[in-house]
PDB file of N, CA and C in Angstrom:
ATOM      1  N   UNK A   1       8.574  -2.380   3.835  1.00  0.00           N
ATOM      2  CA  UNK A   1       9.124  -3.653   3.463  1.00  0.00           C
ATOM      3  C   UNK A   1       8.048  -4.542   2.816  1.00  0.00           C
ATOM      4  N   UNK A   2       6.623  -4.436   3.555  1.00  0.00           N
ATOM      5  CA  UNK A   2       6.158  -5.515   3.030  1.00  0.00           C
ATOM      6  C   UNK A   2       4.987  -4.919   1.523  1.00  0.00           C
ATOM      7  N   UNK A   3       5.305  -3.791   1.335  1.00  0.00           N
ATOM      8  CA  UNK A   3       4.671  -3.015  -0.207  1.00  0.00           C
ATOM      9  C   UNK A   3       5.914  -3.521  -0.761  1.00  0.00           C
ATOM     10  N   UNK A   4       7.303  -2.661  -0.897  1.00  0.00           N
ATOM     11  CA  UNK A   4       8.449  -3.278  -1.789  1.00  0.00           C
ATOM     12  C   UNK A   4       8.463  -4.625  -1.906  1.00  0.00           C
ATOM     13  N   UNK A   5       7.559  -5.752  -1.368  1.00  0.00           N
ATOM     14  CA  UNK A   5       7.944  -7.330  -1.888  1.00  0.00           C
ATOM     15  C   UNK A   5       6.566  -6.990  -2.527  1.00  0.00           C
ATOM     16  N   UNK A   6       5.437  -6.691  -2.313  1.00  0.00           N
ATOM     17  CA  UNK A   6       4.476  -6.661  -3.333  1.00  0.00           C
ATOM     18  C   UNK A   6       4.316  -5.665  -4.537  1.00  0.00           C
ATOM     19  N   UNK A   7       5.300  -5.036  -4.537  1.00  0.00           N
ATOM     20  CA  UNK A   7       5.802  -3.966  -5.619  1.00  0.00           C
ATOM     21  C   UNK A   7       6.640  -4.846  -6.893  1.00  0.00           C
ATOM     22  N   UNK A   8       7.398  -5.993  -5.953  1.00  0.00           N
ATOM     23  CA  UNK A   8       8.147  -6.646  -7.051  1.00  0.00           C
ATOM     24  C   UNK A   8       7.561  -7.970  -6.964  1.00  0.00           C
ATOM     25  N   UNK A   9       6.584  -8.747  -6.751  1.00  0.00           N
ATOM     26  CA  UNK A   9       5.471  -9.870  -6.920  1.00  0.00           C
ATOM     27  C   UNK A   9       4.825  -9.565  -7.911  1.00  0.00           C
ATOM     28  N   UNK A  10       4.637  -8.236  -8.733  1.00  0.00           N
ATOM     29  CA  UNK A  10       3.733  -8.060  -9.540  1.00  0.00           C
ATOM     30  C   UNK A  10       2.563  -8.323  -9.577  1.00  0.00           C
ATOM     31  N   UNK A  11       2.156  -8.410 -10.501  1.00  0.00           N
ATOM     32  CA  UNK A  11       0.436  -8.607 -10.868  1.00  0.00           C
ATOM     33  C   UNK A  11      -0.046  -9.805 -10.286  1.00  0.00           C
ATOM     34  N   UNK A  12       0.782 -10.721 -10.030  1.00  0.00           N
ATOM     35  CA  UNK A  12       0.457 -12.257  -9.543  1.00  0.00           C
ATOM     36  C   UNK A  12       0.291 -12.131  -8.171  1.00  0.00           C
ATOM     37  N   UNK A  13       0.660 -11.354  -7.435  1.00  0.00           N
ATOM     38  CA  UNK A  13       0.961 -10.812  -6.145  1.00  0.00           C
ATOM     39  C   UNK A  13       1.455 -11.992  -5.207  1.00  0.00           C
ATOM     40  N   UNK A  14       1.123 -12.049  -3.977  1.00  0.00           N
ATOM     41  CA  UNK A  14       1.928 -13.192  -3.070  1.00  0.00           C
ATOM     42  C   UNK A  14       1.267 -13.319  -1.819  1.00  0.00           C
ATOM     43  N   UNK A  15       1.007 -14.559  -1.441  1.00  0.00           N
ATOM     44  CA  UNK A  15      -0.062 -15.454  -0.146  1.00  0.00           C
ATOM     45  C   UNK A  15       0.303 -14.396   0.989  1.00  0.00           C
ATOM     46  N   UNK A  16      -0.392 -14.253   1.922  1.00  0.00           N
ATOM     47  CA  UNK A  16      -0.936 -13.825   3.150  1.00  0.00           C
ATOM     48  C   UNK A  16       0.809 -14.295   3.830  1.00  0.00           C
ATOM     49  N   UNK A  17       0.566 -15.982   3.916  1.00  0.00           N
ATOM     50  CA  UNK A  17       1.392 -16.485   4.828  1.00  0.00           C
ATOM     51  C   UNK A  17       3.554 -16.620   3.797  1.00  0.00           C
ATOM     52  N   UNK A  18       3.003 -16.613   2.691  1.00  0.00           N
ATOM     53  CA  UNK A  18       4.248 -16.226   1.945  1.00  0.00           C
ATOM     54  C   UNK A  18       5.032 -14.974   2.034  1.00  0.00           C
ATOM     55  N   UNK A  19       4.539 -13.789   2.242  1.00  0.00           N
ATOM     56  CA  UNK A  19       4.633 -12.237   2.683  1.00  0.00           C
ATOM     57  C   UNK A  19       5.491 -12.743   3.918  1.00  0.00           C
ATOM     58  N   UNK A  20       4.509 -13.272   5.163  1.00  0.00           N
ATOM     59  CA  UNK A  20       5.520 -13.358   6.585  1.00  0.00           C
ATOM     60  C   UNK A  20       6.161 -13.913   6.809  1.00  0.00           C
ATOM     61  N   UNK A  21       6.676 -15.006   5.835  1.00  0.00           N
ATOM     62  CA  UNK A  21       7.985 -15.621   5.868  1.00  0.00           C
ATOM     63  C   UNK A  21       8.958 -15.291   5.265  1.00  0.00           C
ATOM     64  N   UNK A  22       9.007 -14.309   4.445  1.00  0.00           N
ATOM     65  CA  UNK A  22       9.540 -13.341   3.532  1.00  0.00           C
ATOM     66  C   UNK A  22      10.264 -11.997   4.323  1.00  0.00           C
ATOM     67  N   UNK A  23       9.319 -11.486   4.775  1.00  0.00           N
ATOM     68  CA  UNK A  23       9.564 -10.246   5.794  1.00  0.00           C
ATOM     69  C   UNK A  23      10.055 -10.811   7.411  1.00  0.00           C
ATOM     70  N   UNK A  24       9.444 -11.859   7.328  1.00  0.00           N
ATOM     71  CA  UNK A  24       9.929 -12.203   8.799  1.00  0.00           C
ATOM     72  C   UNK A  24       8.721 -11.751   9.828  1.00  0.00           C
ATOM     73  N   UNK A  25       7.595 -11.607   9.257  1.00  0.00           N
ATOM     74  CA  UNK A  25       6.964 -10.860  10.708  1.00  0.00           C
ATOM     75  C   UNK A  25       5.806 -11.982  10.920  1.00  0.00           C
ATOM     76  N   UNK A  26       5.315 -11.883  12.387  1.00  0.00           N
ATOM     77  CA  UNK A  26       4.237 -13.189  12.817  1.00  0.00           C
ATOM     78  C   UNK A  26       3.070 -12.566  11.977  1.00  0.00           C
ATOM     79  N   UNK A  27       2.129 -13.480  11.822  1.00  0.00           N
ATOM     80  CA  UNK A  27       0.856 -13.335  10.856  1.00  0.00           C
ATOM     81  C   UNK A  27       0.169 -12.515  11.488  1.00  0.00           C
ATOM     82  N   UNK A  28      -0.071 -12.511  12.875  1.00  0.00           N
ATOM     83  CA  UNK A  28      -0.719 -11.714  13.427  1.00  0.00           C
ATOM     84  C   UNK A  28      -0.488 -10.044  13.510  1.00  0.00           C
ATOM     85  N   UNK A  29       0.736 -10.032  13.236  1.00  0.00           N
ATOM     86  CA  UNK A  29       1.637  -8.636  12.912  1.00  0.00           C
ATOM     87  C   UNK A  29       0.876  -8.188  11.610  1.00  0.00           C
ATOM     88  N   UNK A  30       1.600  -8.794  11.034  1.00  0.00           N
ATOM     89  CA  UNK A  30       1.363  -9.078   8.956  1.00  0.00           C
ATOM     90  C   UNK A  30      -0.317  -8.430   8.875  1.00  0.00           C
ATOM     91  N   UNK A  31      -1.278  -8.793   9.376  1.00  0.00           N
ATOM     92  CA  UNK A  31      -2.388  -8.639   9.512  1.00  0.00           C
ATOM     93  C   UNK A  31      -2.626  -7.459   9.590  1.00  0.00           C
ATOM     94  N   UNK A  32      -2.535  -7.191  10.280  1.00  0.00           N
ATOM     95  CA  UNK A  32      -2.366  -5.380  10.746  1.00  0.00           C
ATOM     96  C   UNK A  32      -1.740  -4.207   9.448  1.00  0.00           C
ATOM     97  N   UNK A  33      -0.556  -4.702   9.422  1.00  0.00           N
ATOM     98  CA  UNK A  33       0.222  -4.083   8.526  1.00  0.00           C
ATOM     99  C   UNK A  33      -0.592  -4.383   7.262  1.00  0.00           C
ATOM    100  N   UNK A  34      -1.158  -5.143   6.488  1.00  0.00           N
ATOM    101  CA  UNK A  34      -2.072  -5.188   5.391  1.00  0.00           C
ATOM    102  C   UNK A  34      -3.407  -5.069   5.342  1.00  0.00           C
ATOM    103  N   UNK A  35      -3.626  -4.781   6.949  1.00  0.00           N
ATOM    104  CA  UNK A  35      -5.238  -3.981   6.761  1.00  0.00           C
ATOM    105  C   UNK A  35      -4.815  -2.320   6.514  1.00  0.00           C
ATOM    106  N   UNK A  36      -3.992  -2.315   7.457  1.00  0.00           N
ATOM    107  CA  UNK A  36      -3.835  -0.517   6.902  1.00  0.00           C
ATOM    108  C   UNK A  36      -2.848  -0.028   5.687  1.00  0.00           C
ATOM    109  N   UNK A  37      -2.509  -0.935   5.067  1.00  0.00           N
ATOM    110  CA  UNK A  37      -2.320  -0.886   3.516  1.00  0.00           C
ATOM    111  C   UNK A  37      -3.738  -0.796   2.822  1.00  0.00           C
ATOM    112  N   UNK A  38      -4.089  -1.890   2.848  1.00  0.00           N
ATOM    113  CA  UNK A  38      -5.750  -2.040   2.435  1.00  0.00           C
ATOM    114  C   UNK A  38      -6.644  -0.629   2.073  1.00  0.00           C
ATOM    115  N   UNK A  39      -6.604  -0.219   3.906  1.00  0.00           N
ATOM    116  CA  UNK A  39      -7.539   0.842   4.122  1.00  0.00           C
ATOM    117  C   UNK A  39      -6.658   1.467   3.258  1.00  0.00           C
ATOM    118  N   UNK A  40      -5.518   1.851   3.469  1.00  0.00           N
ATOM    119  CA  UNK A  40      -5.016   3.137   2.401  1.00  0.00           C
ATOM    120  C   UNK A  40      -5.032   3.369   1.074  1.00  0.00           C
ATOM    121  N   UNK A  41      -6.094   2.093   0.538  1.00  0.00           N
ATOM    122  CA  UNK A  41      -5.649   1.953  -0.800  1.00  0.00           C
ATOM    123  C   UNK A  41      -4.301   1.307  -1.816  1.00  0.00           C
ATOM    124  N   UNK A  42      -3.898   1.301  -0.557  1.00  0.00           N
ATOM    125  CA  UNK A  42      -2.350   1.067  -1.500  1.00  0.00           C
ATOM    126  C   UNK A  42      -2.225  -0.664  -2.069  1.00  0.00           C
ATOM    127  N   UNK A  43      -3.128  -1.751  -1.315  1.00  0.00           N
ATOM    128  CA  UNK A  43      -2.746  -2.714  -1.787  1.00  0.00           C
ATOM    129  C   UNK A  43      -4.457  -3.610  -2.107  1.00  0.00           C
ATOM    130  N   UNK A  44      -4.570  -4.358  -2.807  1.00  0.00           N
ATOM    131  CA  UNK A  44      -5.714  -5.200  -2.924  1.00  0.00           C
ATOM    132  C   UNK A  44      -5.452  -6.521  -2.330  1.00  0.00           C
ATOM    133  N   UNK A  45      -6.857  -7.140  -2.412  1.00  0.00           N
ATOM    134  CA  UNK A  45      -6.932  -9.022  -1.928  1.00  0.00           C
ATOM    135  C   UNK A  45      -7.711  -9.464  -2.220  1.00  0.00           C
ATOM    136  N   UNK A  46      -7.496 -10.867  -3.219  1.00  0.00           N
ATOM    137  CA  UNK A  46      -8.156 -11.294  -3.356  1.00  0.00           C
ATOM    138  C   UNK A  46      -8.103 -13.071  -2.706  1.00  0.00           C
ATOM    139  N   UNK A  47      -9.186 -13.493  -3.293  1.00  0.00           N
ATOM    140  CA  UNK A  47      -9.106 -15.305  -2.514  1.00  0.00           C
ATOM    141  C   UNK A  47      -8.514 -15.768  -3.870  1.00  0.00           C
ATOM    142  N   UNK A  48      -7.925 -17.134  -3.326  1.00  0.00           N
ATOM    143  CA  UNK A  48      -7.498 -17.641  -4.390  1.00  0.00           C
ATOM    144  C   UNK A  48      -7.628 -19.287  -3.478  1.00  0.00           C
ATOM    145  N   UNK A  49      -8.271 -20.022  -3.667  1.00  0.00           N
ATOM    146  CA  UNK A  49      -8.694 -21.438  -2.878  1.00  0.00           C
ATOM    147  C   UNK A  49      -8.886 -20.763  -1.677  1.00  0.00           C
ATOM    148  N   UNK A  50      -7.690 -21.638  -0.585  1.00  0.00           N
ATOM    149  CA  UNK A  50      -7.459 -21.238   0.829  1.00  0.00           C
ATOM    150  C   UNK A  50      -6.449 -19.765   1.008  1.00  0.00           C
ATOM    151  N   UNK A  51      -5.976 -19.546   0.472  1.00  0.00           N
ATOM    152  CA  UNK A  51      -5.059 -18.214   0.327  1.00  0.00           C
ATOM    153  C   UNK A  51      -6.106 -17.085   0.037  1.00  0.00           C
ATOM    154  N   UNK A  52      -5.241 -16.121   0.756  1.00  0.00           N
ATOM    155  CA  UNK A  52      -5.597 -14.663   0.532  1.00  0.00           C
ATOM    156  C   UNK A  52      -4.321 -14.182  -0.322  1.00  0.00           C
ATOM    157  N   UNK A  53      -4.973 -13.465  -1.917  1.00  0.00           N
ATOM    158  CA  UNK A  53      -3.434 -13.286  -2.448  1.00  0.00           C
ATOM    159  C   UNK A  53      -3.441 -11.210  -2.026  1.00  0.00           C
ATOM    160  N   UNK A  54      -2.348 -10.888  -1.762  1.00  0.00           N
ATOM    161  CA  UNK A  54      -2.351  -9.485  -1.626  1.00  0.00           C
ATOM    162  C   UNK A  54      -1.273  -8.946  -3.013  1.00  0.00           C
ATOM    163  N   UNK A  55      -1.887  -7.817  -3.665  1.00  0.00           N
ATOM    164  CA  UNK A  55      -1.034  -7.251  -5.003  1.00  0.00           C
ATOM    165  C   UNK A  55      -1.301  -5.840  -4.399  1.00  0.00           C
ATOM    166  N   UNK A  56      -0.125  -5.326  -4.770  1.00  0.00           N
ATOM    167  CA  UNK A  56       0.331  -3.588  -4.481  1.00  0.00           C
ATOM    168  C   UNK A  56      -0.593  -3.312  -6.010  1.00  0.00           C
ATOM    169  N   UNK A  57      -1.581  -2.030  -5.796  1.00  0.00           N
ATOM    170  CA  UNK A  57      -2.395  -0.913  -6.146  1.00  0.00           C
ATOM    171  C   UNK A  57      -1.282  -0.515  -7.596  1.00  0.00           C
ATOM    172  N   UNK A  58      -0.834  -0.652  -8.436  1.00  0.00           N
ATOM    173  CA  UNK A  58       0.213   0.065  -9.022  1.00  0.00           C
ATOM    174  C   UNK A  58      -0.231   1.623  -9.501  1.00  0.00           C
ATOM    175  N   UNK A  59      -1.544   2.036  -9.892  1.00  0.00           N
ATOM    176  CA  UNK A  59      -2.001   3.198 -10.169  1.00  0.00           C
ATOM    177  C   UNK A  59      -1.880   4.210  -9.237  1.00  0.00           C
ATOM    178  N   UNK A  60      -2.088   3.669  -7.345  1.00  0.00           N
ATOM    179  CA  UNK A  60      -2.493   4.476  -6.613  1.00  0.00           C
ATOM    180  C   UNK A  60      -0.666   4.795  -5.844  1.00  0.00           C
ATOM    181  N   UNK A  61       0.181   3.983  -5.999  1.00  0.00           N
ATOM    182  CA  UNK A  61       1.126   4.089  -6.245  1.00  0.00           C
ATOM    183  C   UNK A  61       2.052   5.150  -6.695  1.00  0.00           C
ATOM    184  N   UNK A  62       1.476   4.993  -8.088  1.00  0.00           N
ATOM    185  CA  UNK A  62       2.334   6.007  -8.826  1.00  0.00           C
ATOM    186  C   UNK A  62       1.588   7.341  -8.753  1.00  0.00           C
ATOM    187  N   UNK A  63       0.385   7.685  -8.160  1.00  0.00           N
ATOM    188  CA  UNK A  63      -0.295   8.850  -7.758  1.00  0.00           C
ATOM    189  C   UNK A  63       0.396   9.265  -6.594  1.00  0.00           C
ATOM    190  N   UNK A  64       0.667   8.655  -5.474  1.00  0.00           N
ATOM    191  CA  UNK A  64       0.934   8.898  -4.623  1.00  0.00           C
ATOM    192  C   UNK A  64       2.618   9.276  -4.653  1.00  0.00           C
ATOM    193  N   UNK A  65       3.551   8.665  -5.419  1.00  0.00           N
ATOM    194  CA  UNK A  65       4.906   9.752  -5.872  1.00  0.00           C
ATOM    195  C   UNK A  65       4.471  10.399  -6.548  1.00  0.00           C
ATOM    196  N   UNK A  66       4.093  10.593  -7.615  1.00  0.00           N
ATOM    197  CA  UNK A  66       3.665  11.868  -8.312  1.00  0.00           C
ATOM    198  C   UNK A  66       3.290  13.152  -7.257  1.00  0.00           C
ATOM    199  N   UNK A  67       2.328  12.782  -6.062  1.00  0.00           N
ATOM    200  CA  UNK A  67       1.972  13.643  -5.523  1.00  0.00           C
ATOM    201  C   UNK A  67       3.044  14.166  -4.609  1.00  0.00           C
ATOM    202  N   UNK A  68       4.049  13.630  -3.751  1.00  0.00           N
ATOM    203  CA  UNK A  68       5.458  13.658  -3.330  1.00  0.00           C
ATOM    204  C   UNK A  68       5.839  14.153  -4.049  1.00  0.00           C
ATOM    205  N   UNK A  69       6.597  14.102  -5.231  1.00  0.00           N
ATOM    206  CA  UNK A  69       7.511  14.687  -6.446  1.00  0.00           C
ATOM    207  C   UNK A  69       6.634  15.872  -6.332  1.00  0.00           C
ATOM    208  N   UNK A  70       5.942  16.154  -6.575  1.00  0.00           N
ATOM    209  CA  UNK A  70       5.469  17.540  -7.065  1.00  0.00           C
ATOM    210  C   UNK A  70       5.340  18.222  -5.689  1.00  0.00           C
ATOM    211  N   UNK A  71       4.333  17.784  -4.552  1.00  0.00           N
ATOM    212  CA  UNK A  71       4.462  18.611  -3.504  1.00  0.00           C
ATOM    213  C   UNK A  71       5.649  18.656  -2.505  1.00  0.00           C
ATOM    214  N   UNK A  72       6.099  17.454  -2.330  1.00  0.00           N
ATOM    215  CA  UNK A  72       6.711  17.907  -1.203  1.00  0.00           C
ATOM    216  C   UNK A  72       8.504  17.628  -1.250  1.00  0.00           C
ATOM    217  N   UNK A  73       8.667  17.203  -2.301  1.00  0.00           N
ATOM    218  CA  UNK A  73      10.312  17.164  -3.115  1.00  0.00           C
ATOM    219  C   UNK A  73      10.867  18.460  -3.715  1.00  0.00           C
ATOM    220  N   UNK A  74      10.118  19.770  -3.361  1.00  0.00           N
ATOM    221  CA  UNK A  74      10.470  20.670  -4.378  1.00  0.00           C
ATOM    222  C   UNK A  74      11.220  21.461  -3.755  1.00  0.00           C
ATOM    223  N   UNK A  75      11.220  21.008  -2.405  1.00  0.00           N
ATOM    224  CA  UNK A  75      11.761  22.176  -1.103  1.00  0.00           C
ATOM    225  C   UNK A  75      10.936  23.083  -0.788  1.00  0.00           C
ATOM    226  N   UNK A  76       9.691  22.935  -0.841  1.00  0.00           N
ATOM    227  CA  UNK A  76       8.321  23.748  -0.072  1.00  0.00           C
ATOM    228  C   UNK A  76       7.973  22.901   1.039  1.00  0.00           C
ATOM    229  N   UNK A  77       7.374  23.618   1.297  1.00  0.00           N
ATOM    230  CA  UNK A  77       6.158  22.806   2.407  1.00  0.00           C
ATOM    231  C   UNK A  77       5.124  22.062   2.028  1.00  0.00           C
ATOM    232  N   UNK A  78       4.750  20.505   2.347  1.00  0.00           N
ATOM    233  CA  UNK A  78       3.976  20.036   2.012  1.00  0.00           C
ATOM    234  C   UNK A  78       2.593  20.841   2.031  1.00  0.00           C
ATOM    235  N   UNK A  79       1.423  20.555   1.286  1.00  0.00           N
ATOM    236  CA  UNK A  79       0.386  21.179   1.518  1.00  0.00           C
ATOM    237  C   UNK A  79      -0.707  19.984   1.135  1.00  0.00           C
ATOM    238  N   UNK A  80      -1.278  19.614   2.394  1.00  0.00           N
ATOM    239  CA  UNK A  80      -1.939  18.631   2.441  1.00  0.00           C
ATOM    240  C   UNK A  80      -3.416  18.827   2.558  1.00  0.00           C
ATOM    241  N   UNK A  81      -3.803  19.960   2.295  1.00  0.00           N
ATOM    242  CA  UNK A  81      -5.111  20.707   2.247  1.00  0.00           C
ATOM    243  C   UNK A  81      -6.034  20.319   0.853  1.00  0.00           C
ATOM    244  N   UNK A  82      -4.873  19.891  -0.030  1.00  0.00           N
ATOM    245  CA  UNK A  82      -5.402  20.045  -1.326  1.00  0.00           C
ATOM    246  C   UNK A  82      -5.975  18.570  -1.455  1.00  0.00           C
ATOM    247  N   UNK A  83      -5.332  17.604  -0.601  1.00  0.00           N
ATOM    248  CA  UNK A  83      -5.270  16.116  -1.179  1.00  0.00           C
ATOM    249  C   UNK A  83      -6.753  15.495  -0.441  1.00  0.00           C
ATOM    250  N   UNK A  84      -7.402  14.917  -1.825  1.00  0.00           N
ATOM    251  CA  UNK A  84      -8.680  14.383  -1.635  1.00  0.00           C
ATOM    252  C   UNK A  84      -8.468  12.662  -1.866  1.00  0.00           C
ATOM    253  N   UNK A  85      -8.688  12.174  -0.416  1.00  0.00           N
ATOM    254  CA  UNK A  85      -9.369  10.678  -0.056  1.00  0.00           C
ATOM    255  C   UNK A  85     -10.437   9.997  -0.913  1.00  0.00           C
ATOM    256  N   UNK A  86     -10.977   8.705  -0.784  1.00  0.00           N
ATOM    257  CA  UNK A  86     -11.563   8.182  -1.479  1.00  0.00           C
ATOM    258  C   UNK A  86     -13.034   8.957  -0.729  1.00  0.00           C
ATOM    259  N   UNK A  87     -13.189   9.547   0.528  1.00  0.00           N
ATOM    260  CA  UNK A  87     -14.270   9.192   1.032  1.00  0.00           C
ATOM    261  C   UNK A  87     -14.223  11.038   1.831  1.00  0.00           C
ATOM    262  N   UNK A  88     -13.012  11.701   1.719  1.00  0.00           N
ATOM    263  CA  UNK A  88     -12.956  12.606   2.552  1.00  0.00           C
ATOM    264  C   UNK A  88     -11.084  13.328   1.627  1.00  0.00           C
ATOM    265  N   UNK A  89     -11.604  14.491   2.458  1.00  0.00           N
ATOM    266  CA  UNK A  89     -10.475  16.160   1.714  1.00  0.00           C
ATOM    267  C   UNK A  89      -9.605  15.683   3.440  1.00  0.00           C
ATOM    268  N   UNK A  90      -8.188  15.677   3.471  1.00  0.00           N
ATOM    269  CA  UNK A  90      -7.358  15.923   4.492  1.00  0.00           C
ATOM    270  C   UNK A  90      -7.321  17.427   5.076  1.00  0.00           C
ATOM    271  N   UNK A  91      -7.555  17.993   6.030  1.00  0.00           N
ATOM    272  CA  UNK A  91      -7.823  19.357   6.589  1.00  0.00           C
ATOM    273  C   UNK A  91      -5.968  19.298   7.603  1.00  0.00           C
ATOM    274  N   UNK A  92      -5.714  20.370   7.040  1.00  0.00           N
ATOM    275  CA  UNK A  92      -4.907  20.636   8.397  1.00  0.00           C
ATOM    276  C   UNK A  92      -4.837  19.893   9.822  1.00  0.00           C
TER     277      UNK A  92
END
């Protein structure tokens, strides 16, 4: 929920505290949920005055269906052996 509102915020992306009134979730929730976006790559932040603005990754995005569509939409078995992290290879 809270990538699909920064999927359609676009490039301008949308405040920390604008997101949890949007989604409905306490900030302290929200927090969580956009650090491990963060870590995953999937979303950025920047400052903007007193705001933290958060924008969805759109490159890492469309890598990441691409990589779905091809591996694991085809009716195989995912194979997650192959897929390389910013920092590390996923092992079995």
């Amino acid at each position: 929920m809270v990538f699909r509102l920064l999927i359609q915020a676009g490039p301008a992306g949308m405040a920390a505290g604008k997101i949890s009134e949007a989604v409905g979730i306490p900030p302290s929730s929200l927090s969580f949920h956009l650090k491990e976006l963060s870590h995953a790559g999937m979303i950025a932040s920047r400052q903007e005055g007193r705001s933290v603005i958060y924008t969805a990754e759109y490159a890492r995005a469309a890598s990441l269906v691409a990589f779905l569509t091809e591996n694991c939409c085809s009716g195989q078995d995912c194979d997650l052996s192959c897929v390389q992290t910013e920092n590390t290879t996923v092992a079995e």
